[in-house]
N, C-alpha and C. Protein backbone atom coordinates (compact mmCIF):
# COMPACT_ATOMS: atom_id res chain seq x y z
N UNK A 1 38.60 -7.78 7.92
CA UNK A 1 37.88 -7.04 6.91
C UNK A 1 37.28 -5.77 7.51
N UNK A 2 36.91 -5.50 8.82
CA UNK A 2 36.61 -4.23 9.04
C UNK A 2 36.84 -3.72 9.40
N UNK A 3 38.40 -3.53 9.29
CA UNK A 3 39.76 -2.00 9.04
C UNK A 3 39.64 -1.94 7.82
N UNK A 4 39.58 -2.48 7.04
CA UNK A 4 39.04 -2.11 5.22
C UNK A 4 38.08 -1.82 5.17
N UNK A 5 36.66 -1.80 5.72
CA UNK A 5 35.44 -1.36 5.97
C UNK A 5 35.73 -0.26 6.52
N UNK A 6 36.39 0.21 7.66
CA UNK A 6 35.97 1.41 8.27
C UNK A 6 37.12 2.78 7.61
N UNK A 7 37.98 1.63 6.57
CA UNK A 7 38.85 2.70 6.01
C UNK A 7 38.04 3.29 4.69
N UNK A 8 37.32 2.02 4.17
CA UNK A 8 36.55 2.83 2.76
C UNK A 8 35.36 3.54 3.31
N UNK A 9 34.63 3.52 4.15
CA UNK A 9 33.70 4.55 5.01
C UNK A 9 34.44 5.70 5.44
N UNK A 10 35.75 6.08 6.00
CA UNK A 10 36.35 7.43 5.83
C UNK A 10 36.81 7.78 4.69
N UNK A 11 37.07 7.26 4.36
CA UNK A 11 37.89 7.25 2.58
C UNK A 11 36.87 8.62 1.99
N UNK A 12 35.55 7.90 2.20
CA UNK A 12 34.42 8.63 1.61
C UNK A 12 33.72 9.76 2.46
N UNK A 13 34.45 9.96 3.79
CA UNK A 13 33.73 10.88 4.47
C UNK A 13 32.68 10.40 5.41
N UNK A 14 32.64 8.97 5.59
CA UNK A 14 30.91 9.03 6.16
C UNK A 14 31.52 8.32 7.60
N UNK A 15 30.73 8.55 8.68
CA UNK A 15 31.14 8.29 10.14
C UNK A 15 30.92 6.25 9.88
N UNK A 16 32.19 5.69 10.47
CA UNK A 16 31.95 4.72 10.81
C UNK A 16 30.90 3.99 12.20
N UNK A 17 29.98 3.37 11.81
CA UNK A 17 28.88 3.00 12.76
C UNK A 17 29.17 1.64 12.36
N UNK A 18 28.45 0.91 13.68
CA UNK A 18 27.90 -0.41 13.35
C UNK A 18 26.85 -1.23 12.38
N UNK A 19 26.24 -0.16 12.22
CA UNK A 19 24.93 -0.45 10.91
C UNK A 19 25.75 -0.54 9.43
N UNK A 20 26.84 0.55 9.70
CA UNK A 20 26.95 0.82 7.82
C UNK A 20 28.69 -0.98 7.84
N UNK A 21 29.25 -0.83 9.24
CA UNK A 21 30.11 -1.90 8.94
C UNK A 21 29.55 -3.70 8.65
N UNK A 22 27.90 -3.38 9.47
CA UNK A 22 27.37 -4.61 9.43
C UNK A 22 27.18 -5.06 7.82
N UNK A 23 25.98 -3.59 7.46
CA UNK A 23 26.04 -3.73 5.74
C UNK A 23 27.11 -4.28 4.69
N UNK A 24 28.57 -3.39 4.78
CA UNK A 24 29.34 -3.37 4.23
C UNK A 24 30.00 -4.92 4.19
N UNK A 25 30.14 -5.32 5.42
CA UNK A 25 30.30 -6.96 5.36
C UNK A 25 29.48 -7.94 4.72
N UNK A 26 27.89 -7.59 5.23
CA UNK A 26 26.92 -9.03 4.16
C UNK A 26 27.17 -9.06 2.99
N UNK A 27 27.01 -7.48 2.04
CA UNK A 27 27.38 -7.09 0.41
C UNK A 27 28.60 -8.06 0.58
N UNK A 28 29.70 -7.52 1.34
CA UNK A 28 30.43 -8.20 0.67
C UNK A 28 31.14 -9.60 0.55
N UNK A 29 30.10 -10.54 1.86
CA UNK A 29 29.97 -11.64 1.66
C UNK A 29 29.20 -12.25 0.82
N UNK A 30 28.16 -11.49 0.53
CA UNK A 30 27.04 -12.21 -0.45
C UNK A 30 26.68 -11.03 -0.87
N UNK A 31 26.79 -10.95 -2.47
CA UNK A 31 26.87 -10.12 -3.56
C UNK A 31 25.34 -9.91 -4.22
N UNK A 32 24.92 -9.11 -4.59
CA UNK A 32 23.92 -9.31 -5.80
C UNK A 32 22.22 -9.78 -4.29
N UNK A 33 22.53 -9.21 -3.23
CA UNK A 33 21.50 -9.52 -2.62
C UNK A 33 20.51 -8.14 -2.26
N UNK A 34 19.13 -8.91 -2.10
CA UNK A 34 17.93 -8.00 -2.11
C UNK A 34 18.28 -6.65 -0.60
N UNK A 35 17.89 -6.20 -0.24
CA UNK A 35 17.32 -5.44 1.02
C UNK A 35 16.80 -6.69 2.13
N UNK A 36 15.63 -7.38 1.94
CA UNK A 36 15.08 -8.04 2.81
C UNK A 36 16.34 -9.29 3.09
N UNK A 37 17.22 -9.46 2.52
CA UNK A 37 18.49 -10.39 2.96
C UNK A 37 19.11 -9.77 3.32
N UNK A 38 19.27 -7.87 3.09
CA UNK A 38 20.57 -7.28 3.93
C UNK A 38 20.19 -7.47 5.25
N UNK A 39 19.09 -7.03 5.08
CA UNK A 39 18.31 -6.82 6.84
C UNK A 39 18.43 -8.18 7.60
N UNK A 40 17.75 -9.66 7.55
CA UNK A 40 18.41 -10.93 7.70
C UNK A 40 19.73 -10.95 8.15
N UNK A 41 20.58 -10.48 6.99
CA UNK A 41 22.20 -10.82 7.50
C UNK A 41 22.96 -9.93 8.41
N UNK A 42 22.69 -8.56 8.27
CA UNK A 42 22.85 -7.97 9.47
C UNK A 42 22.28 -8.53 10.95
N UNK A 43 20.93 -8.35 10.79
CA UNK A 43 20.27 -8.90 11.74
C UNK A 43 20.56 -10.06 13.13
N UNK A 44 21.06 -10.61 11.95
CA UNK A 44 21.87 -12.14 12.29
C UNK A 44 23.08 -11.96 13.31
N UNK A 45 24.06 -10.47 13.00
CA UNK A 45 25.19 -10.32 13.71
C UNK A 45 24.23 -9.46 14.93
N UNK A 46 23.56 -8.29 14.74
CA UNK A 46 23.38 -7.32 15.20
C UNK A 46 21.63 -7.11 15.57
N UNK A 47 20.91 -8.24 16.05
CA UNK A 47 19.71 -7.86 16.21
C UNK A 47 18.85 -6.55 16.69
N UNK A 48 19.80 -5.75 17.08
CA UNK A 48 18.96 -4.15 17.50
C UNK A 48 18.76 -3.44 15.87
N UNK A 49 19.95 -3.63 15.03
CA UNK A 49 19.59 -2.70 14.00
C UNK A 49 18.72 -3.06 13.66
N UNK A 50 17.49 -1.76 12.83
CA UNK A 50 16.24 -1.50 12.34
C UNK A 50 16.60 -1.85 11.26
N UNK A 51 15.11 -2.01 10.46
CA UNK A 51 14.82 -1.85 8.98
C UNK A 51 15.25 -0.57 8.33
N UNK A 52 14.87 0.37 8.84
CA UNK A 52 14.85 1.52 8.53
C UNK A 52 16.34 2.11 8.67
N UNK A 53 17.65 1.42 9.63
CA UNK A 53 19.01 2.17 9.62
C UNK A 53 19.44 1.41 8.71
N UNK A 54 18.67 -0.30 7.70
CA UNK A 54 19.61 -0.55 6.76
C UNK A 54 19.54 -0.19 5.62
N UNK A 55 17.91 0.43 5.74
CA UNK A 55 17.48 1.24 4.48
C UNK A 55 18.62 2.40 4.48
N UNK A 56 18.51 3.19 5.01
CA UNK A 56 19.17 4.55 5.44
C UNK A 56 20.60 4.04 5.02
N UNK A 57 21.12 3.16 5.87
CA UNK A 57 22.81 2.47 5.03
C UNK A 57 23.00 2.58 3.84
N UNK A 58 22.16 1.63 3.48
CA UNK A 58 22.07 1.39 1.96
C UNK A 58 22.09 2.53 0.51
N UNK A 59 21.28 3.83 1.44
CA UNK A 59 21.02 4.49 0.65
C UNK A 59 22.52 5.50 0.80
N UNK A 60 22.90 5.38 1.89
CA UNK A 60 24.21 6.18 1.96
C UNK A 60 25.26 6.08 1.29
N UNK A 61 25.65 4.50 1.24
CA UNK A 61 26.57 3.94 0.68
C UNK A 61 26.73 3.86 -0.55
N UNK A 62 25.23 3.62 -1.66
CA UNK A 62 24.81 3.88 -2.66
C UNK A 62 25.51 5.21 -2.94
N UNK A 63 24.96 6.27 -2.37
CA UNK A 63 24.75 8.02 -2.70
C UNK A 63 26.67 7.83 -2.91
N UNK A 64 27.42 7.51 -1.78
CA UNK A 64 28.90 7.84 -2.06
C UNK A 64 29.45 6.92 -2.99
N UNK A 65 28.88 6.02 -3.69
CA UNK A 65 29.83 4.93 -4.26
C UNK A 65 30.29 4.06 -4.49
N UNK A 66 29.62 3.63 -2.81
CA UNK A 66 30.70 2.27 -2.03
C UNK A 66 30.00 1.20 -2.43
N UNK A 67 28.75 1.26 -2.53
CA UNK A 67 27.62 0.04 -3.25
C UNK A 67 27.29 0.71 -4.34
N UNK A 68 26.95 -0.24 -5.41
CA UNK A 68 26.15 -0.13 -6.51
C UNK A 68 24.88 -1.02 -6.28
N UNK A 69 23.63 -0.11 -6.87
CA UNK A 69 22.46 -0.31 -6.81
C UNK A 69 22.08 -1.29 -8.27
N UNK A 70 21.89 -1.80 -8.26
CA UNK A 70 21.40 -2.73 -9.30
C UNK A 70 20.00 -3.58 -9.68
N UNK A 71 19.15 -3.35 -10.88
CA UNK A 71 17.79 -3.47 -10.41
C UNK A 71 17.40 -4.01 -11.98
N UNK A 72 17.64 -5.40 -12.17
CA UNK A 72 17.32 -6.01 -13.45
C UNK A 72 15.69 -5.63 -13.70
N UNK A 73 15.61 -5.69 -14.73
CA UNK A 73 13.78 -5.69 -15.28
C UNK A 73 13.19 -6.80 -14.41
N UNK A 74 11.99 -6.15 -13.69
CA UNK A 74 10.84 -7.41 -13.29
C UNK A 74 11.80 -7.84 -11.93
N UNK A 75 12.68 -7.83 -11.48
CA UNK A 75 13.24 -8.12 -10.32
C UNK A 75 13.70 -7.10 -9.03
N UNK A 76 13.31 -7.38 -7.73
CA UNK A 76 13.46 -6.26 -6.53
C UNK A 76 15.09 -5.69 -6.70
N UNK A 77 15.28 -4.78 -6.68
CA UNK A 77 16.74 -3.94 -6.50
C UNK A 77 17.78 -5.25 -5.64
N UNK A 78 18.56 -4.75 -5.91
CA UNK A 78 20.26 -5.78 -5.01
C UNK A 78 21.44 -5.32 -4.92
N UNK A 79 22.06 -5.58 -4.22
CA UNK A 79 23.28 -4.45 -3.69
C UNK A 79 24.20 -5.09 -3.69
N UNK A 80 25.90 -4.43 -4.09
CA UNK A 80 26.96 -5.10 -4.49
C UNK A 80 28.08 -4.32 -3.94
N UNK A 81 29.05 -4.50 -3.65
CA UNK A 81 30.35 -3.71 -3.71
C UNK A 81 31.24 -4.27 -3.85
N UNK A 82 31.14 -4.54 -5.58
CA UNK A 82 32.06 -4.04 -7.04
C UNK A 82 31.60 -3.12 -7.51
N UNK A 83 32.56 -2.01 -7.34
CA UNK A 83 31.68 -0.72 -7.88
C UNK A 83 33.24 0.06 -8.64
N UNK A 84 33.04 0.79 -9.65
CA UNK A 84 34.31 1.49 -10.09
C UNK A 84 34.66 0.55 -11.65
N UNK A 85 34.28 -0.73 -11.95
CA UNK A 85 34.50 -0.97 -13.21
C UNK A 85 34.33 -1.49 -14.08
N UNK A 86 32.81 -0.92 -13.83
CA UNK A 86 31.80 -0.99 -15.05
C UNK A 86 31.33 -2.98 -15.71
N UNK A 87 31.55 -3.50 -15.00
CA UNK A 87 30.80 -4.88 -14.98
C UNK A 87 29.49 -4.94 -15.40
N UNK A 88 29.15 -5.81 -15.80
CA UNK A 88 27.84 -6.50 -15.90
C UNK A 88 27.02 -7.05 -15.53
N UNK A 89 25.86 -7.75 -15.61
CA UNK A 89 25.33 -8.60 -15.03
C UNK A 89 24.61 -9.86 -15.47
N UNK A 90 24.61 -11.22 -15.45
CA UNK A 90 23.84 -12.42 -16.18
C UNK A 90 22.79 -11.86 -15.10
N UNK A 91 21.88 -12.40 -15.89
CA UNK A 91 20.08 -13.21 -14.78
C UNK A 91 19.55 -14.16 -15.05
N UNK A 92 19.57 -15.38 -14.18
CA UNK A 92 18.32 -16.09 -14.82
C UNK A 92 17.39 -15.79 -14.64
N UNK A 93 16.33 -16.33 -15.91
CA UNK A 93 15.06 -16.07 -16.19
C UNK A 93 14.29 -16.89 -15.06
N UNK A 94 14.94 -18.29 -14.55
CA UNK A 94 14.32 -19.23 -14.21
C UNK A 94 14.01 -18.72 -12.41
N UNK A 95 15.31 -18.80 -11.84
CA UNK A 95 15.53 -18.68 -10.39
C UNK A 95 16.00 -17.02 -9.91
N UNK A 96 16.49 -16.23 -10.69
CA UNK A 96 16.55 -15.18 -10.34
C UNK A 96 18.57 -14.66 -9.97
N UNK A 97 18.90 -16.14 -9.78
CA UNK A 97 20.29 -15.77 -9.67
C UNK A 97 20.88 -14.75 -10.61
N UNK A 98 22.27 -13.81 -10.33
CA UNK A 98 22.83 -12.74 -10.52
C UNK A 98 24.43 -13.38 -10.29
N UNK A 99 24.82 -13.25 -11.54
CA UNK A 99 26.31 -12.97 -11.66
C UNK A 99 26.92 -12.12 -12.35
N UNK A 100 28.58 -11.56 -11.93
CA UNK A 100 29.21 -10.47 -12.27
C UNK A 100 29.93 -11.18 -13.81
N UNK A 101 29.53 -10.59 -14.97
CA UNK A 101 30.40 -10.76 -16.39
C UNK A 101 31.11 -9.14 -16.93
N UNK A 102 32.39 -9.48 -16.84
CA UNK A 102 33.63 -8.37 -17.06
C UNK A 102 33.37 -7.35 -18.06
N UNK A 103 33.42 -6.21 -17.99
CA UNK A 103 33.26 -5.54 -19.32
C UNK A 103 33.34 -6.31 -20.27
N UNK A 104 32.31 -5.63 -21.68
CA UNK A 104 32.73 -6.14 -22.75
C UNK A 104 33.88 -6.26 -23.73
N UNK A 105 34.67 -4.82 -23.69
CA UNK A 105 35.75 -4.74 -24.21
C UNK A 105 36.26 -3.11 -23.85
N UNK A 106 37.39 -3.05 -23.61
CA UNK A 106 38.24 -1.92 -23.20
C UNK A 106 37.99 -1.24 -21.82
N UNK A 107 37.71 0.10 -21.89
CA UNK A 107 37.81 0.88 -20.45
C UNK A 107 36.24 1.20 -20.66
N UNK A 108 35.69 1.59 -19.21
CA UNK A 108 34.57 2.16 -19.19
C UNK A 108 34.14 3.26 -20.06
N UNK A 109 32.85 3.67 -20.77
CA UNK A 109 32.00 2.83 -20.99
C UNK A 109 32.40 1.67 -21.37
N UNK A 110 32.86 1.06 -22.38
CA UNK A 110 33.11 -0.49 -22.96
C UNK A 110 32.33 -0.52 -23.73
N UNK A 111 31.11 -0.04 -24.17
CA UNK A 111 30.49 -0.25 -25.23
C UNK A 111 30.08 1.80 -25.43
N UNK A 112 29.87 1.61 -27.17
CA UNK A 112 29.90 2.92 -27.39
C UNK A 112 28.29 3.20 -27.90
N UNK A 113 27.80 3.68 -27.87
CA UNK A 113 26.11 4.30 -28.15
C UNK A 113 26.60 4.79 -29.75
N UNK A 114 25.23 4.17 -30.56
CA UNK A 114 25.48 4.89 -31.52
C UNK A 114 24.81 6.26 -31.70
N UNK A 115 23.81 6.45 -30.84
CA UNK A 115 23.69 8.01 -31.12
C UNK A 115 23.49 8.15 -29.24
N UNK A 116 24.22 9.70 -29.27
CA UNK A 116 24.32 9.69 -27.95
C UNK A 116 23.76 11.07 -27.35
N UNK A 117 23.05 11.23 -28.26
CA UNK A 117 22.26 12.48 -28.13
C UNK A 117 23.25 13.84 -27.58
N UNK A 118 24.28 14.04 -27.92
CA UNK A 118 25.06 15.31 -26.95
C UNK A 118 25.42 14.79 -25.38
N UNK A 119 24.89 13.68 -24.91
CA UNK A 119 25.39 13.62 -23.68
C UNK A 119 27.15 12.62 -23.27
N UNK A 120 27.50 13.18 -22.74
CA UNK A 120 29.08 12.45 -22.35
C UNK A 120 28.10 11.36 -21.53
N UNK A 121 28.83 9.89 -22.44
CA UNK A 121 28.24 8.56 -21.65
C UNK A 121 29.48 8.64 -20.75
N UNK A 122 29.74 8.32 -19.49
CA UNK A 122 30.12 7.56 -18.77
C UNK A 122 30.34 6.41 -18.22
N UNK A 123 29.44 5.23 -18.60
CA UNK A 123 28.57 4.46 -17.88
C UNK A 123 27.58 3.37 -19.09
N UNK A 124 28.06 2.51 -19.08
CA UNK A 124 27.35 1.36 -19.89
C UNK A 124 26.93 0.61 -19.51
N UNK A 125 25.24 -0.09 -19.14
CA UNK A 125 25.17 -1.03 -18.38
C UNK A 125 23.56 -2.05 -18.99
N UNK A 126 25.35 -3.82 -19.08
CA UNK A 126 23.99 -4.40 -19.80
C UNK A 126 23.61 -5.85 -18.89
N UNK A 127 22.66 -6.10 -19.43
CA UNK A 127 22.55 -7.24 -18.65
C UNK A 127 21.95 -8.52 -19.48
N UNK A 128 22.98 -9.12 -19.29
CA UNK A 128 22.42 -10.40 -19.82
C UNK A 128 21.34 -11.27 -19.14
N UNK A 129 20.07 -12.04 -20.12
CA UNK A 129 19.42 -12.53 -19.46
C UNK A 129 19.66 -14.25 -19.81
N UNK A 130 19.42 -15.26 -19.18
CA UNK A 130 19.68 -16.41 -20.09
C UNK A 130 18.83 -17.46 -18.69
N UNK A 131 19.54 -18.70 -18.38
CA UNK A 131 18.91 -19.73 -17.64
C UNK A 131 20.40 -20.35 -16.91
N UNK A 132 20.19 -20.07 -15.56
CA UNK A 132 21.73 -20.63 -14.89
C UNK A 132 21.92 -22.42 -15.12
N UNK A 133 23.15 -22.94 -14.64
CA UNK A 133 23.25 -24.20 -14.85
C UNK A 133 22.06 -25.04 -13.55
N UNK A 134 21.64 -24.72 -12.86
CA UNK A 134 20.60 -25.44 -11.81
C UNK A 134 19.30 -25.48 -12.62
N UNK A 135 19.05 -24.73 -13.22
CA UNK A 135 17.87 -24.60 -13.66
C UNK A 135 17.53 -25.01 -15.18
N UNK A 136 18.59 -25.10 -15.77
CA UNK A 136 18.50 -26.04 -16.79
C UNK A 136 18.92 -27.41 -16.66
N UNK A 137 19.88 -27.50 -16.01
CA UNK A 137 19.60 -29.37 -15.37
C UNK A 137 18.09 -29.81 -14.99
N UNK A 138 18.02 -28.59 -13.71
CA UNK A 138 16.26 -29.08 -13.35
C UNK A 138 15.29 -29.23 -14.68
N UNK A 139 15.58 -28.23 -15.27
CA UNK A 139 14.24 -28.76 -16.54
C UNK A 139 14.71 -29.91 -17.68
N UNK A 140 16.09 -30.38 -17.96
CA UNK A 140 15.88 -31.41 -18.33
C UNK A 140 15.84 -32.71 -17.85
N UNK A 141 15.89 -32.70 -16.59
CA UNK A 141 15.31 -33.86 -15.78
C UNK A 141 14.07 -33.99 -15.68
N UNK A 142 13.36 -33.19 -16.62
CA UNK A 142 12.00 -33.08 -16.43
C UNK A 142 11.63 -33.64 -17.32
C-alpha cells in the first residue's frame, strides 16, 4: 500500500515524507477517525512524529483532496480517504460510530437544492443520524 500512497502524494504534487505516508495508511485503515487517533496510530508505527506534523498532514492532504474532512453536528472533526464521490454519512446518536452510505441517487450532487440561490452546487452533503446495531441491543437489554 505505500507505492499507492506515495503515488497519490505525487499524483497531487506534495513531497512524499514519512508523516504524510504514516497518515495516509491509519485513514486508510481506519476510516471516519478523530485527530487524537491519527496521532495514536501513527505514533504507534513512528514515535518521533509530532502532534503538530499530523496536524500539518492532515491539513495538507485535506487542502489537495486526498482526505476529506468530515465534522457531524456536536461531534470532533474525522478524516477519511473516500474522497471524489460524494458519499454520505450515518451517526449514531448513542456511541458516536460513523459509516459510509452511497449517494442518494445519480452523479454528484445526487440531491438537487430547491432554491440555490445563483450558486453552481457541486457538492451535497447529508448525514444521517439514527442508533447503530450495538447500541440498540445494549438498550434493549436494558
Amino acid at each position: 500500500m505505500t507505492s499507492e500512497h506515495e503515488a497519490i502524494l505525487r499524483a497531487a504534487s506534495l513531497r512524499v515524507t514519512r508523516p504524510r505516508l504514516a497518515v495516509l495508511a491509519a485513514l486508510h485503515d481506519h476510516p471516519h477517525v478523530d485527530t487524537d487517533t491519527v496521532i495514536h496510530l501513527v505514533r504507534t508505527e513512528h514515535p518521533a512524529v509530532s502532534h503538530q506534523a499530523v496536524y500539518d498532514v492532515l491539513r495538507a492532504l485535506t487542502d489537495a483532496g486526498i482526505v476529506r474532512r468530515i465534522q457531524p453536528m456536536g461531534a470532533t472533526a474525522r478524516y477519511e480517504t473516500r474522497v471524489g464521490d460524494n458519499h454520505h454519512h450515518i451517526v449514531c446518536r448513542g456511541c458516536g460510530a460513523i459509516a459510509d452510505v452511497a449517494c442518494a441517487v445519480g452523479h454528484a450532487p445526487c440531491l438537487s437544492a430547491s432554491e440555490d440561490h445563483g450558486f453552481v452546487v457541486d457538492e451535497a452533503e447529508v448525514v444521517y443520524w439514527g442508533t447503530c446495531p450495538e447500541c440498540a441491543a445494549e438498550r434493549n437489554s436494558h
